[in-house]
Protein backbone atom coordinates (compact mmCIF):
# COMPACT_ATOMS: atom_id res chain seq x y z
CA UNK A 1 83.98 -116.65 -75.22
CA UNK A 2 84.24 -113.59 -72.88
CA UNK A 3 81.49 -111.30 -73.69
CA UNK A 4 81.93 -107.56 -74.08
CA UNK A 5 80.30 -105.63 -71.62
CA UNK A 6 77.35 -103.88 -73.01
CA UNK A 7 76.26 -106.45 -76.01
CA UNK A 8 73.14 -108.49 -75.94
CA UNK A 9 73.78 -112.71 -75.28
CA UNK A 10 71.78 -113.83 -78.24
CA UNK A 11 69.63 -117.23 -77.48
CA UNK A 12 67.92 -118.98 -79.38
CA UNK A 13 65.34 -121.51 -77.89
CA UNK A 14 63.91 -124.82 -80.28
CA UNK A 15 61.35 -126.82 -79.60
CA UNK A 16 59.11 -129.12 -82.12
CA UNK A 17 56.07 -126.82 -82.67
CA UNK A 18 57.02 -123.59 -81.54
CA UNK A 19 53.70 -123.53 -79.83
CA UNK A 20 54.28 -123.40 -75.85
CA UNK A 21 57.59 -123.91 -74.21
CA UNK A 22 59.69 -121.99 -76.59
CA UNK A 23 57.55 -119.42 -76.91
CA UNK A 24 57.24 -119.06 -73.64
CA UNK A 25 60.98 -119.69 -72.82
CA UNK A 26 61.48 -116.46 -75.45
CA UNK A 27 59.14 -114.11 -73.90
CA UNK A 28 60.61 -114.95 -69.95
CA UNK A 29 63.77 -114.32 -70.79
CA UNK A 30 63.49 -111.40 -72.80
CA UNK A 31 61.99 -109.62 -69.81
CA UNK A 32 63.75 -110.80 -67.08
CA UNK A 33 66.88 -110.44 -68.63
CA UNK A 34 66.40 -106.73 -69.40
CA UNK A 35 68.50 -105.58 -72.42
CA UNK A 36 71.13 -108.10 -71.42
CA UNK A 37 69.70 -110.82 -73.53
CA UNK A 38 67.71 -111.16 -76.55
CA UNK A 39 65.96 -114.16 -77.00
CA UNK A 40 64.47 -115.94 -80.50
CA UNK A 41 62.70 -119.26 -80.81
CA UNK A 42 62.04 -121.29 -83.34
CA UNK A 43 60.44 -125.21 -84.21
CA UNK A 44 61.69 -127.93 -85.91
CA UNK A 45 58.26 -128.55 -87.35
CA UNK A 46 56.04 -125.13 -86.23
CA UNK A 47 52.57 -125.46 -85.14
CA UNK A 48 50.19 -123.38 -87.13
CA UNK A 49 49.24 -121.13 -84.22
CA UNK A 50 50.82 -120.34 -80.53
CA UNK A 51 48.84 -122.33 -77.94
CA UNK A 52 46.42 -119.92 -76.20
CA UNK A 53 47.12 -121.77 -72.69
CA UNK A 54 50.67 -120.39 -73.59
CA UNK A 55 49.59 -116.70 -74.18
CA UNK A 56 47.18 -116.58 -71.62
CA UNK A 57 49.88 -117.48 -68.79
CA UNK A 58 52.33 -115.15 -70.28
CA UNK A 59 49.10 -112.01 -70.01
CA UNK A 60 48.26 -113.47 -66.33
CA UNK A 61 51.91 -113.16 -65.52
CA UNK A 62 52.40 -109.36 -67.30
CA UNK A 63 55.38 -111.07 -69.55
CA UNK A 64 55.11 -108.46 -72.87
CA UNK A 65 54.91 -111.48 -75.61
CA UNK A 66 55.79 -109.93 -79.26
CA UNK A 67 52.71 -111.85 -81.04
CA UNK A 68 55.67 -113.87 -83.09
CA UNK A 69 53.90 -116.78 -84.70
CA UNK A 70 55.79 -120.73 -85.01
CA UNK A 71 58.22 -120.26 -87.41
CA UNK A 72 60.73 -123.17 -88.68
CA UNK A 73 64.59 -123.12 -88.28
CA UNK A 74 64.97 -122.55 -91.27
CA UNK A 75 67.20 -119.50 -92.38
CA UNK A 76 68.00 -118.83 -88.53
CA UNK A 77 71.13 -121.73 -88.14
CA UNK A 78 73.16 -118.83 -90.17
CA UNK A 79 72.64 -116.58 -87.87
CA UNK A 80 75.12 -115.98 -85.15
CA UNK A 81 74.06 -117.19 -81.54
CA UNK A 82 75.69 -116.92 -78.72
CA UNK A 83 73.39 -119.69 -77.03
CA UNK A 84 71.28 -122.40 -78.47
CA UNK A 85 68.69 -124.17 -76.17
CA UNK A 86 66.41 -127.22 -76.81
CA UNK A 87 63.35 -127.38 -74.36
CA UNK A 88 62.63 -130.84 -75.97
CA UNK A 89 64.44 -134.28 -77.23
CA UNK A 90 62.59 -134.29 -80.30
CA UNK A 91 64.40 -130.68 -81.33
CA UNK A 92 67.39 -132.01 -79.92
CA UNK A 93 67.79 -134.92 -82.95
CA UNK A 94 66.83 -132.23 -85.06
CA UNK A 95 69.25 -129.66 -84.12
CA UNK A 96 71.07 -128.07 -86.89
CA UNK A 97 74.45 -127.30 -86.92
CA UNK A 98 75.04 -123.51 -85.84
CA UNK A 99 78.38 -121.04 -86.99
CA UNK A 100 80.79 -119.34 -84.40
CA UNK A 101 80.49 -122.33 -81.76
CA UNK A 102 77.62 -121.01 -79.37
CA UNK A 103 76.69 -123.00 -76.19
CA UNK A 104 74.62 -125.64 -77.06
CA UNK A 105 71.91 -126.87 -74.25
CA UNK A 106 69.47 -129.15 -73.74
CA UNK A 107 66.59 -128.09 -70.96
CA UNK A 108 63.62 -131.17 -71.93
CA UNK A 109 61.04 -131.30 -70.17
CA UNK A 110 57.25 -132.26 -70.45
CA UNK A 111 55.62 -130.76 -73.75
CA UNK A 112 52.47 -128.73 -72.37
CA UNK A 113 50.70 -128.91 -75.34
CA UNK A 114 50.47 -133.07 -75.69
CA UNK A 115 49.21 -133.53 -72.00
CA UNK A 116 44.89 -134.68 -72.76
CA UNK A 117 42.54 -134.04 -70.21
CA UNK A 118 40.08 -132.09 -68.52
CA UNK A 119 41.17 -128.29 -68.56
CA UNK A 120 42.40 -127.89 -65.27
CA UNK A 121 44.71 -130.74 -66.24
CA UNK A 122 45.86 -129.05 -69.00
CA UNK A 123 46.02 -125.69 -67.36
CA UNK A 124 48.31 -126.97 -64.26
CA UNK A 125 50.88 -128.98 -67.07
CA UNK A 126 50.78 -125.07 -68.59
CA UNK A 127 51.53 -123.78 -65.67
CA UNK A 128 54.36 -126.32 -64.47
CA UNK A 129 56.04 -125.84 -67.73
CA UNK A 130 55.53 -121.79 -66.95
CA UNK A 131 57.25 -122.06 -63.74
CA UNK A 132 60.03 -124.25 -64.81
CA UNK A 133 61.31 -122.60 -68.10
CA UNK A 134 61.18 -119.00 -65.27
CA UNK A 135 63.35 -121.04 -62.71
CA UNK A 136 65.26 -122.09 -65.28
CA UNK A 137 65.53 -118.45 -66.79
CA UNK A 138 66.38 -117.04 -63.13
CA UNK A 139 69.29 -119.21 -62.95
CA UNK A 140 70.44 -118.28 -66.79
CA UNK A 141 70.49 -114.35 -65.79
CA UNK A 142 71.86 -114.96 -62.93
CA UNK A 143 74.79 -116.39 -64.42
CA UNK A 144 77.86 -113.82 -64.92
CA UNK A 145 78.11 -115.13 -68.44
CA UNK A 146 80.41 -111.59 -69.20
CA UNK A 147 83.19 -113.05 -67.40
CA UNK A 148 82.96 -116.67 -68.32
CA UNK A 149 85.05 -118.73 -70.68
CA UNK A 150 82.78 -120.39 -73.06
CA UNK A 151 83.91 -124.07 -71.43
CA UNK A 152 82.29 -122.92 -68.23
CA UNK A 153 79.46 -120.92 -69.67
CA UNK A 154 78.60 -124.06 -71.11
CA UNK A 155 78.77 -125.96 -68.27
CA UNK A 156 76.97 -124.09 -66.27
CA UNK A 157 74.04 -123.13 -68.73
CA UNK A 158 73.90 -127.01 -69.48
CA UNK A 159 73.68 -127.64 -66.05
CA UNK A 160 70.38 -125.94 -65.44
CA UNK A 161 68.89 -127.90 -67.46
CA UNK A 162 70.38 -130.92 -65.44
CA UNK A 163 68.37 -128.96 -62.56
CA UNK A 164 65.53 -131.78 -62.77
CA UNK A 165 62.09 -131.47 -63.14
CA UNK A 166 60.54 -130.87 -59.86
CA UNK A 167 61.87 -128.04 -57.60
CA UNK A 168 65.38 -126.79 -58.81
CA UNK A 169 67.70 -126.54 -56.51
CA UNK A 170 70.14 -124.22 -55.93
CA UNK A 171 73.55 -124.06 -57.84
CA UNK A 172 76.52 -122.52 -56.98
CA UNK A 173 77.07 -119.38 -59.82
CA UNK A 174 80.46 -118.51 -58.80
């Protein structure tokens, strides 16, 4: 699966609603992977708007958001990836079956979005789910995925989601 030097690794992140982590998961690693990547997401059953505790951590942190509404899958399993990542189980099961072989992944974690409370409750699952998907983002452009066989890009992209949910630890890249 060797890339060539120069082209974009297309990834495309799926959640349920569209709504928070994939959104969010999108916008992180379109600008911290600068040009290398370019990043999509999509729900298995969208929400009808983005969740404003999503946008407002993504204008606190400066992350340039593209104002892309929840869109289904639909239409986008034709398309060629180069990555496919779940952020949650229920998008998982739904998963459609993608052309050309790209690296599937699974990163679940918490949905944001479905924790009740008082606002700062809310706000801090927001912002753990913010600082997880970027963690998990660091460790995906870190990765030299240009001189990787798809076996071990797979591996390796799989495994940060393996990370765990608390504070990810360091992996060896090389």
């Amino acid at each position: 699966m060797t890339m060539e030097r120069g082209r974009q690794f297309r990834v495309l992140f799926l959640c349920t609603g569209n709504s928070a982590r994939s959104q969010m998961a999108e916008a992180l690693l379109n600008a911290k992977g600068k040009g290398r990547f370019a990043a999509q997401s999509a729900g298995s059953q969208p929400a009808d708007r983005i969740n404003p505790l999503a946008l407002e951590l993504l204008r606190q942190h400066a992350v340039p958001w593209s104002g892309r509404q929840p869109r289904p899958i639909d239409g986008l399993e034709r398309e060629p990836w180069d990555c496919v990542i779940t952020v949650c189980d229920r998008a998982r099961e739904a998963c459609p079956i993608f052309p050309g072989q790209p690296i599937v992944a699974h990163w679940g974690m918490p949905d944001p979005a479905a924790v009740v409370g008082s606002e700062e409750t809310r706000r801090a699952a927001f912002r753990e789910a913010f600082l997880l998907l970027g963690r998990r983002i660091d460790l995906l452009v870190a990765l030299p995925l240009e001189k990787l066989e798809r076996l071990a890009a797979e591996a390796r992209v799989r495994a940060i989601g393996n990370a765990g949910l608390g504070i990810v630890r360091p992996m060896v890249l090389l």
